[in-house]
N, C-alpha and C. Protein backbone atom coordinates (compact mmCIF):
# COMPACT_ATOMS: atom_id res chain seq x y z
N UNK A 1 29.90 10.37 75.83
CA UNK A 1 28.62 10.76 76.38
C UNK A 1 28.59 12.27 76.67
N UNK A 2 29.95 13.06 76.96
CA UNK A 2 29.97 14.18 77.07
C UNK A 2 29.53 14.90 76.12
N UNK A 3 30.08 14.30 74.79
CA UNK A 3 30.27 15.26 73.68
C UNK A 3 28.46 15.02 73.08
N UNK A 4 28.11 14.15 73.54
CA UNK A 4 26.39 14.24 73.15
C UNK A 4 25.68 15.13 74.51
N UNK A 5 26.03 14.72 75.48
CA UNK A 5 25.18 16.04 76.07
C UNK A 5 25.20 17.52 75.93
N UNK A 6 26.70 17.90 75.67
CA UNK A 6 26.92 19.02 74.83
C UNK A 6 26.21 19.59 73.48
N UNK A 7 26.07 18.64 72.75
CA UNK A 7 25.26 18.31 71.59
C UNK A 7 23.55 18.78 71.50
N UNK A 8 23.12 18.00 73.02
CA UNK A 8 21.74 18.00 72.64
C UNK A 8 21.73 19.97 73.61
N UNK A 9 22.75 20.29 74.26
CA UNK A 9 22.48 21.91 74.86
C UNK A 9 22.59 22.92 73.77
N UNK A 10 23.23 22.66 73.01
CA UNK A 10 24.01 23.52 71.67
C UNK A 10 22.80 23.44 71.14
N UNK A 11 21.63 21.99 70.93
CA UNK A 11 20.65 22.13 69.68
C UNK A 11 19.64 23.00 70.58
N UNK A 12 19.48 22.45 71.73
CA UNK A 12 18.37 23.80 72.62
C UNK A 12 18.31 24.75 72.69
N UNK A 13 19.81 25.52 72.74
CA UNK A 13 19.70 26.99 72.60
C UNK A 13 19.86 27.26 71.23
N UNK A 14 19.73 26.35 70.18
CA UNK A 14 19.33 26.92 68.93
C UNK A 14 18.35 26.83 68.54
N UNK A 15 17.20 26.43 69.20
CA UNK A 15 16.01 26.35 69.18
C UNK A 15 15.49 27.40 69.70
N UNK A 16 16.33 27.51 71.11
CA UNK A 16 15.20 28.85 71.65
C UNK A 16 15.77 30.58 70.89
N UNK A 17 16.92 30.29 70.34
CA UNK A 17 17.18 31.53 69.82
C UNK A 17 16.71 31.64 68.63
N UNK A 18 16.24 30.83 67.66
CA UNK A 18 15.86 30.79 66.32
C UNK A 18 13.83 31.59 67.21
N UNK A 19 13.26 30.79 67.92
CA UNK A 19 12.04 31.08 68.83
C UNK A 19 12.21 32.32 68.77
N UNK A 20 13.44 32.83 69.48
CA UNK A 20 13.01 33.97 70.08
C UNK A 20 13.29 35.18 68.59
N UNK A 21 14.12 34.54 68.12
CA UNK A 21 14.46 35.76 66.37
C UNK A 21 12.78 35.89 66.18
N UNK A 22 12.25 35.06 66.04
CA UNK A 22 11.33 34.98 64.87
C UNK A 22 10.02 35.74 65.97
N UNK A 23 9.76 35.31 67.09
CA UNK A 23 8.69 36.19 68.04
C UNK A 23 9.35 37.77 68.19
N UNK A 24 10.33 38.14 68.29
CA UNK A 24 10.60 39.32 67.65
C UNK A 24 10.94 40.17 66.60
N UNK A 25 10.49 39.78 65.66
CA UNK A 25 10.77 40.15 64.50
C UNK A 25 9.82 39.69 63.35
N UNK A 26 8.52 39.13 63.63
CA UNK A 26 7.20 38.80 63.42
C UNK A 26 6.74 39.00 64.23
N UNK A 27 5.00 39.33 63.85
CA UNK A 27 3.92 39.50 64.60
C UNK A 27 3.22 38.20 64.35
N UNK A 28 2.28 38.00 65.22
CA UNK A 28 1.84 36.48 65.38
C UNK A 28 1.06 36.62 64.03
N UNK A 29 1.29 35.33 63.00
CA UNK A 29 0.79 35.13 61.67
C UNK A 29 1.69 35.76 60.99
N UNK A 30 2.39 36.12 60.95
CA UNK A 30 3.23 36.92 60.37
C UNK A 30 3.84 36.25 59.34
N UNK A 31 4.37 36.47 57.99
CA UNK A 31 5.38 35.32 56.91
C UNK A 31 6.51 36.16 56.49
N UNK A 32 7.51 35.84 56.48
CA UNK A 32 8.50 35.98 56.03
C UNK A 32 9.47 34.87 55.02
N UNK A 33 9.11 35.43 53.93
CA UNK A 33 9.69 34.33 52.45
C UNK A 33 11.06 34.22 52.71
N UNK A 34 12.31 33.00 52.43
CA UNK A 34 13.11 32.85 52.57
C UNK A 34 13.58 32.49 51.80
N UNK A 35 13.11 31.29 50.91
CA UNK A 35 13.30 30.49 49.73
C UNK A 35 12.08 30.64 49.04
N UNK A 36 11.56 31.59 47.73
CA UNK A 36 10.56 31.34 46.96
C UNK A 36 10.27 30.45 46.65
N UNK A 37 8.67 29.46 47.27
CA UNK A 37 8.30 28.62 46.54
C UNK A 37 8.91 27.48 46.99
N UNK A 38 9.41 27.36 48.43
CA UNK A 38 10.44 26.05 48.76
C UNK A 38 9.81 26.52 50.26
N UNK A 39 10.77 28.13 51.54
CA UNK A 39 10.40 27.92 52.73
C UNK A 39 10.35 29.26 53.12
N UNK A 40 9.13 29.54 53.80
CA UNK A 40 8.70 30.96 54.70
C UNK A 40 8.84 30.58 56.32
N UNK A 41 9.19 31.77 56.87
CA UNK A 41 8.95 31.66 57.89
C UNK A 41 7.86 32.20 58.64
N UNK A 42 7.22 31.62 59.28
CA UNK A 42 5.46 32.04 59.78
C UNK A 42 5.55 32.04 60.87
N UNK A 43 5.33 32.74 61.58
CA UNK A 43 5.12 32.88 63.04
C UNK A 43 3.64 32.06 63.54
N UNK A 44 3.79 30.51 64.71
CA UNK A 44 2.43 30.63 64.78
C UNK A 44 2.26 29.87 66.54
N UNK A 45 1.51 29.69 66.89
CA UNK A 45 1.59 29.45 68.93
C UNK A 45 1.03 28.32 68.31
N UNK A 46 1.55 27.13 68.91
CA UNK A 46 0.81 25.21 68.66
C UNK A 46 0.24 25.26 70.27
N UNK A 47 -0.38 24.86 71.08
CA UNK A 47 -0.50 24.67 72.27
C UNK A 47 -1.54 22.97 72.13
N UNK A 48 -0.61 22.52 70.95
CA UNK A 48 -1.29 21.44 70.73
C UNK A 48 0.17 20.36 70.42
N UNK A 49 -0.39 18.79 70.03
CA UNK A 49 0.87 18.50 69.91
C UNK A 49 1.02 18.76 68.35
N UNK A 50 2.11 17.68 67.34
CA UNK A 50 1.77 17.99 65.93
C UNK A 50 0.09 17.81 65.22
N UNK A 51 0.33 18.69 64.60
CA UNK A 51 -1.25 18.98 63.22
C UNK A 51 -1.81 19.58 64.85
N UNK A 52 -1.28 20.05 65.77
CA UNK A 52 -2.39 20.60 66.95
C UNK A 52 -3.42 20.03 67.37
N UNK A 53 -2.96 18.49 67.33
CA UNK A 53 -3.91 17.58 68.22
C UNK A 53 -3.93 17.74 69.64
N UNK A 54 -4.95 17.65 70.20
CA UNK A 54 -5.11 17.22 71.97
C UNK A 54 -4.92 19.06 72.24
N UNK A 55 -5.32 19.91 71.36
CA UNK A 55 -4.88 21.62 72.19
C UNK A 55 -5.56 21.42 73.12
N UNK A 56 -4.70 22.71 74.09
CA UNK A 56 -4.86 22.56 75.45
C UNK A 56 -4.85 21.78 76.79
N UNK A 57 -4.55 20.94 76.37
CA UNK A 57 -4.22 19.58 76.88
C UNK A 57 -2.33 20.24 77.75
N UNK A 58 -2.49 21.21 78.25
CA UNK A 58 -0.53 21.30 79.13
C UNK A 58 -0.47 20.28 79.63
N UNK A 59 -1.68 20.06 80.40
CA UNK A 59 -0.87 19.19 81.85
C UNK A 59 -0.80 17.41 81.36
N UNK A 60 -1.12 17.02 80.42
CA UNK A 60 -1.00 15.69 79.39
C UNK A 60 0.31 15.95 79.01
N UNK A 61 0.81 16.70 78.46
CA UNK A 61 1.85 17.01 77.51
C UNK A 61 2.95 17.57 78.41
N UNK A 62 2.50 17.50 80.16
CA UNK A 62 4.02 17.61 80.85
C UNK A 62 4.11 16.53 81.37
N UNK A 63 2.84 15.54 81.93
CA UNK A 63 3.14 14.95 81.86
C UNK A 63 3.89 13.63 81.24
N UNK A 64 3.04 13.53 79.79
CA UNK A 64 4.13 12.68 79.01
C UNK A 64 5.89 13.18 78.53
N UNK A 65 5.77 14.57 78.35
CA UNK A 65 7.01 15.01 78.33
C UNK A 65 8.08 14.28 79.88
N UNK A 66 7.40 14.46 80.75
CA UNK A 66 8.73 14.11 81.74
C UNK A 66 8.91 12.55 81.86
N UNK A 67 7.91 11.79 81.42
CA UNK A 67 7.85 10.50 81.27
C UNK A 67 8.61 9.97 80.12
N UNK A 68 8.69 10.43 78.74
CA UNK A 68 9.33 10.59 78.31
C UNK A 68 10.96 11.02 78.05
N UNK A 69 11.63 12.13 79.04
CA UNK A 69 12.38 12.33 79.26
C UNK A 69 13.41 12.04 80.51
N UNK A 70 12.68 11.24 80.98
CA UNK A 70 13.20 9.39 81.62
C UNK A 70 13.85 8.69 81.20
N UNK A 71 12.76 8.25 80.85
CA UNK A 71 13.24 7.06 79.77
C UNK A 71 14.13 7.28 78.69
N UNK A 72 14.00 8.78 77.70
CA UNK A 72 15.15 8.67 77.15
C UNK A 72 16.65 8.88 78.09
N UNK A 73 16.83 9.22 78.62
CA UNK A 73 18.01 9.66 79.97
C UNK A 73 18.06 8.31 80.45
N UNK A 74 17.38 7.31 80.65
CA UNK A 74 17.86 5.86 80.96
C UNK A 74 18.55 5.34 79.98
N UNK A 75 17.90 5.04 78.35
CA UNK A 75 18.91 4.57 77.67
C UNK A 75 20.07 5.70 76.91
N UNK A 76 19.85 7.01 77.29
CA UNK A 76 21.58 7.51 76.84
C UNK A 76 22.37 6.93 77.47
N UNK A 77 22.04 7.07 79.37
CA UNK A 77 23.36 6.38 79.65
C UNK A 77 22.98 4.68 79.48
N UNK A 78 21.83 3.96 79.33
CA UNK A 78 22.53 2.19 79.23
C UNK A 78 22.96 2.34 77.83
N UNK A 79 22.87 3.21 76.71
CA UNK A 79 23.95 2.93 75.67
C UNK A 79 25.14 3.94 75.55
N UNK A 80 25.24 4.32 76.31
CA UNK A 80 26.51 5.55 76.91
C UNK A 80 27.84 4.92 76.07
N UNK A 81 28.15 3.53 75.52
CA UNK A 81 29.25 3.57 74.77
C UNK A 81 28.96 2.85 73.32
N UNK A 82 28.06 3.56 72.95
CA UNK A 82 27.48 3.22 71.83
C UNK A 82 27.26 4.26 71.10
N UNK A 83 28.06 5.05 70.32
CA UNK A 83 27.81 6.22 69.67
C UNK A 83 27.01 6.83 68.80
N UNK A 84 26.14 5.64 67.59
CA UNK A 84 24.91 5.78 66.97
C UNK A 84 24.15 5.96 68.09
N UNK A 85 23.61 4.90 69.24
CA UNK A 85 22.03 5.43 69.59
C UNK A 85 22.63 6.75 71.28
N UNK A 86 23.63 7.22 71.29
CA UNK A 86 23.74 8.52 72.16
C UNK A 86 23.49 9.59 71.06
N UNK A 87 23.77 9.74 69.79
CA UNK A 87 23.54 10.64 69.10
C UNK A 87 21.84 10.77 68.42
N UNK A 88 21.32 9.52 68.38
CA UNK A 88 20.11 9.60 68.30
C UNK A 88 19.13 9.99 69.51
N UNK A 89 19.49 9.52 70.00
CA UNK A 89 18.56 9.94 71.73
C UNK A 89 19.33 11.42 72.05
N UNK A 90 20.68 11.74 72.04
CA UNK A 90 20.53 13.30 72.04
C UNK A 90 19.72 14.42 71.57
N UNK A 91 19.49 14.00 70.23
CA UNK A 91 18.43 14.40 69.15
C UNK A 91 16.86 14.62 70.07
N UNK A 92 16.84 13.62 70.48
CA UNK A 92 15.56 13.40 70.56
C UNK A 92 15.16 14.03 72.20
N UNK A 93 16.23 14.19 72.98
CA UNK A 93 16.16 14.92 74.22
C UNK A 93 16.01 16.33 73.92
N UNK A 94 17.03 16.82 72.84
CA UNK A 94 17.25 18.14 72.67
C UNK A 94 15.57 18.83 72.31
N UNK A 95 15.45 18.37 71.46
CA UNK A 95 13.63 18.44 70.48
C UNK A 95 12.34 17.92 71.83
N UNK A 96 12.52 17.32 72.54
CA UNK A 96 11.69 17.50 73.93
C UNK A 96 11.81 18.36 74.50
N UNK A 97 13.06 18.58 75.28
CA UNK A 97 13.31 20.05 76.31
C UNK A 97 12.85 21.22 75.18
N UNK A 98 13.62 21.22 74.27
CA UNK A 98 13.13 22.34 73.20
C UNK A 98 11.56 22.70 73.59
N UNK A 99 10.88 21.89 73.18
CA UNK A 99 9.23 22.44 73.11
C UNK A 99 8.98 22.39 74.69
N UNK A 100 9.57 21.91 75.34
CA UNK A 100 8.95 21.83 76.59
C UNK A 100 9.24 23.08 77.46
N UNK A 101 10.29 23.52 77.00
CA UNK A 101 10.61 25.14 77.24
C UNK A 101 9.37 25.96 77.35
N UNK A 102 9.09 25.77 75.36
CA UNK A 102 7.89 26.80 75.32
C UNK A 102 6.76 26.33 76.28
N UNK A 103 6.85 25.19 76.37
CA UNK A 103 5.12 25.17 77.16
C UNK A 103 5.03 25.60 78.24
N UNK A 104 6.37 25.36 79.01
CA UNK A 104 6.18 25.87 80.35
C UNK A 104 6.03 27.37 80.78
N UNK A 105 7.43 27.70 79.98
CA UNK A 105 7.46 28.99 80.20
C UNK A 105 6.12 30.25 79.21
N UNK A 106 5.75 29.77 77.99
CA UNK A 106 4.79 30.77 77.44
C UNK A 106 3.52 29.62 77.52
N UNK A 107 3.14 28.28 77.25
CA UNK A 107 1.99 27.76 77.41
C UNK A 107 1.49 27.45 76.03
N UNK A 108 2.43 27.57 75.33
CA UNK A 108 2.31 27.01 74.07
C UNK A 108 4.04 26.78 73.34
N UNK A 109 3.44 26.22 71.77
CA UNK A 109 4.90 26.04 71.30
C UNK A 109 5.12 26.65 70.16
N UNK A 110 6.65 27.73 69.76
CA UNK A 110 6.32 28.54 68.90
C UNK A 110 7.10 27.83 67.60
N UNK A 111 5.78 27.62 66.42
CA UNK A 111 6.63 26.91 65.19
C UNK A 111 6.59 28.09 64.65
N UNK A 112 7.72 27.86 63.18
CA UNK A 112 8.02 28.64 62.24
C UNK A 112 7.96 28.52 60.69
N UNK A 113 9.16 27.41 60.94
CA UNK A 113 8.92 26.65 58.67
C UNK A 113 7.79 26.16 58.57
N UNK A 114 7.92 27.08 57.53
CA UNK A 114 6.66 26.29 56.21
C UNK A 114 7.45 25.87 54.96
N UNK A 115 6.71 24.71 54.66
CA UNK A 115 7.38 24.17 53.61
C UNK A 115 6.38 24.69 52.86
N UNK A 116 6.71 25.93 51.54
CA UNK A 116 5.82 26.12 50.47
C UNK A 116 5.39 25.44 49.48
N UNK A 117 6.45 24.10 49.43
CA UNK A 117 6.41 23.60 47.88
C UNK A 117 5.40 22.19 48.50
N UNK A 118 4.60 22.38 49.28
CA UNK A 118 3.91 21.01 50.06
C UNK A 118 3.00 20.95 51.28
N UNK A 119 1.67 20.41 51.29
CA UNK A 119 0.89 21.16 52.20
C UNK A 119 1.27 20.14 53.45
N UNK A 120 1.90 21.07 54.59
CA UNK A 120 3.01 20.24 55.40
C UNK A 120 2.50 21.09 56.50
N UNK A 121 2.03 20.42 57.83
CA UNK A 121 2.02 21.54 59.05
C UNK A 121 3.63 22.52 59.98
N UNK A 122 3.27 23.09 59.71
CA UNK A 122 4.25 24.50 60.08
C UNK A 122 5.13 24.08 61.16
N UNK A 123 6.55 23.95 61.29
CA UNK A 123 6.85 23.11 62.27
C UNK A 123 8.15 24.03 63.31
N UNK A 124 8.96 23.71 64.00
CA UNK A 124 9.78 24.18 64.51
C UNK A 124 11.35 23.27 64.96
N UNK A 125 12.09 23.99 65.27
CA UNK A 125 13.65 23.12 64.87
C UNK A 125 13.83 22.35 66.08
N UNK A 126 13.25 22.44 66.87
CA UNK A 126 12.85 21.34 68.09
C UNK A 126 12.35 20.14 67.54
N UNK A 127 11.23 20.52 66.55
CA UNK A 127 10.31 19.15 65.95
C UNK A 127 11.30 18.62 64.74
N UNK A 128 12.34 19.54 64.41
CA UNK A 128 13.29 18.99 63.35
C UNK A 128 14.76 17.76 64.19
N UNK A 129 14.64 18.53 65.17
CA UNK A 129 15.39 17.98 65.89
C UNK A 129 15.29 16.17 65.97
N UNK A 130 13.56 16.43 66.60
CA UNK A 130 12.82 14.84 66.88
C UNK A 130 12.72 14.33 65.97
N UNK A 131 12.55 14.59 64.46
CA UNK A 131 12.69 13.59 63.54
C UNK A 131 13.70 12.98 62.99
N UNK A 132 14.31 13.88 62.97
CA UNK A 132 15.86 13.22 62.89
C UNK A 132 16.26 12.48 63.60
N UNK A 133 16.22 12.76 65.18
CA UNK A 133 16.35 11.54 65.96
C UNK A 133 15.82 10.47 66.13
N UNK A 134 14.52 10.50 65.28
CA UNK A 134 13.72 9.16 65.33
C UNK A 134 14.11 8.80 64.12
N UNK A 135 14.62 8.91 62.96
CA UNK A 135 14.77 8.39 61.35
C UNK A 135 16.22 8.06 62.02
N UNK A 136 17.56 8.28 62.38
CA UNK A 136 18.80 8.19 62.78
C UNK A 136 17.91 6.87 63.86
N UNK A 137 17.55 6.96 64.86
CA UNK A 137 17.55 5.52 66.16
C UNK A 137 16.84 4.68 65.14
N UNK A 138 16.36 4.99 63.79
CA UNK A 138 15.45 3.29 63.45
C UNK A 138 16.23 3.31 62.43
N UNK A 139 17.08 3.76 61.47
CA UNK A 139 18.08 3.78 60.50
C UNK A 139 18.91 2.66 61.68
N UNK A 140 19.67 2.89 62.35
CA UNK A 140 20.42 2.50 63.85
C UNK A 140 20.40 0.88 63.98
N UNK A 141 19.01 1.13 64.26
CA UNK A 141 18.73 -0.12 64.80
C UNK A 141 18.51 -1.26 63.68
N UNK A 142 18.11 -0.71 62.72
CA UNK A 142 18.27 -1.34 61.15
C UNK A 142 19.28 -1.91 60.81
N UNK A 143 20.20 -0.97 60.85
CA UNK A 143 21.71 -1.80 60.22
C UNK A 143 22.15 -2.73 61.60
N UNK A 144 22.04 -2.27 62.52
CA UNK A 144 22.52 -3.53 63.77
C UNK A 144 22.05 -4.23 63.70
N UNK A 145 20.45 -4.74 62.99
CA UNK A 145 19.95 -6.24 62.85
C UNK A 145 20.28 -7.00 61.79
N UNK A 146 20.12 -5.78 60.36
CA UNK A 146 21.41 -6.65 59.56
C UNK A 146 22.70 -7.07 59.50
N UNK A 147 23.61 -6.72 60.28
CA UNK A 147 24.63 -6.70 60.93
C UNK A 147 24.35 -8.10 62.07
N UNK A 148 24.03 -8.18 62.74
CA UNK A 148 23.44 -9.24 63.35
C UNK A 148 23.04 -10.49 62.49
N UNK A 149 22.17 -10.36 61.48
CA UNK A 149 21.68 -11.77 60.82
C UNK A 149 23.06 -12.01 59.72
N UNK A 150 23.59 -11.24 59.28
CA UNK A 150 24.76 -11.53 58.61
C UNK A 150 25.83 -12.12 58.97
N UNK A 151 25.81 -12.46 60.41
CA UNK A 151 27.16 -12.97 60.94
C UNK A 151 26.42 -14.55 61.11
């Protein structure tokens, strides 16, 4: 359980330092090509959730954030010796606090990749974080039910 809480601090401050590269070193709208034709980096403020639904909406989005970040902190530790779903729910803590950083502290959330090769909303390594942790906890829970009906 240690080595995942460690885990999900390591992915936060690589979130907020990738944040903070890119707000200094772009101007807001700003692109910077990385991979021709694959990924740019764009500077852009979400103060919405993904595709910038519900903008402006903070005080929704702290609230579900801390409601959220409950409940995941209940089942890290009730599966605390279960090493698939602590590494998935790390994931998925890290990619909450991540954006929840930005909201508090600037009032929005700062994404970056663009996927060029695909019309994909502009996202940030916080939100990379959360998908992974949600494709890893239902991958997870997948094989434990087949695993389950097989016996």
């Amino acid at each position: 359980m240690i080595l995942f809480s460690l885990l999900a601090i390591l992915l936060i401050i690589i979130d907020q330092v990738i944040k903070h590269a890119v707000v200094a070193s772009l101007f807001l709208g700003g692109v910077k090509t990385v991979i021709p034709g694959f990924l740019s980096i764009t500077y852009l403020r979400n103060n919405g959730a993904a595709w910038s639904i519900l903008s402006g909406q903070q005080w929704l989005f702290t609230i579900i954030t801390i409601i959220a970040l409950l409940v995941m902190i209940y089942y890290f530790w009730y599966f605390r010796n279960y090493w698939p779903y602590c590494l998935s729910i790390s994931l998925l803590i890290a990619g909450t606090i991540g954006n929840f950083i930005d909201r508090i502290r600037l009032g929005y959330v700062v994404d970056m990749f663009q996927l060029d090769f695909i019309n994909f909303p502009i996202f940030n390594f916080a939100d990379s974080c959360l998908t992974v942790g949600v494709i890893l906890l239902l991958l997870f829970m997948l094989l434990e039910e087949r695993m389950k009906k097989s016996k």
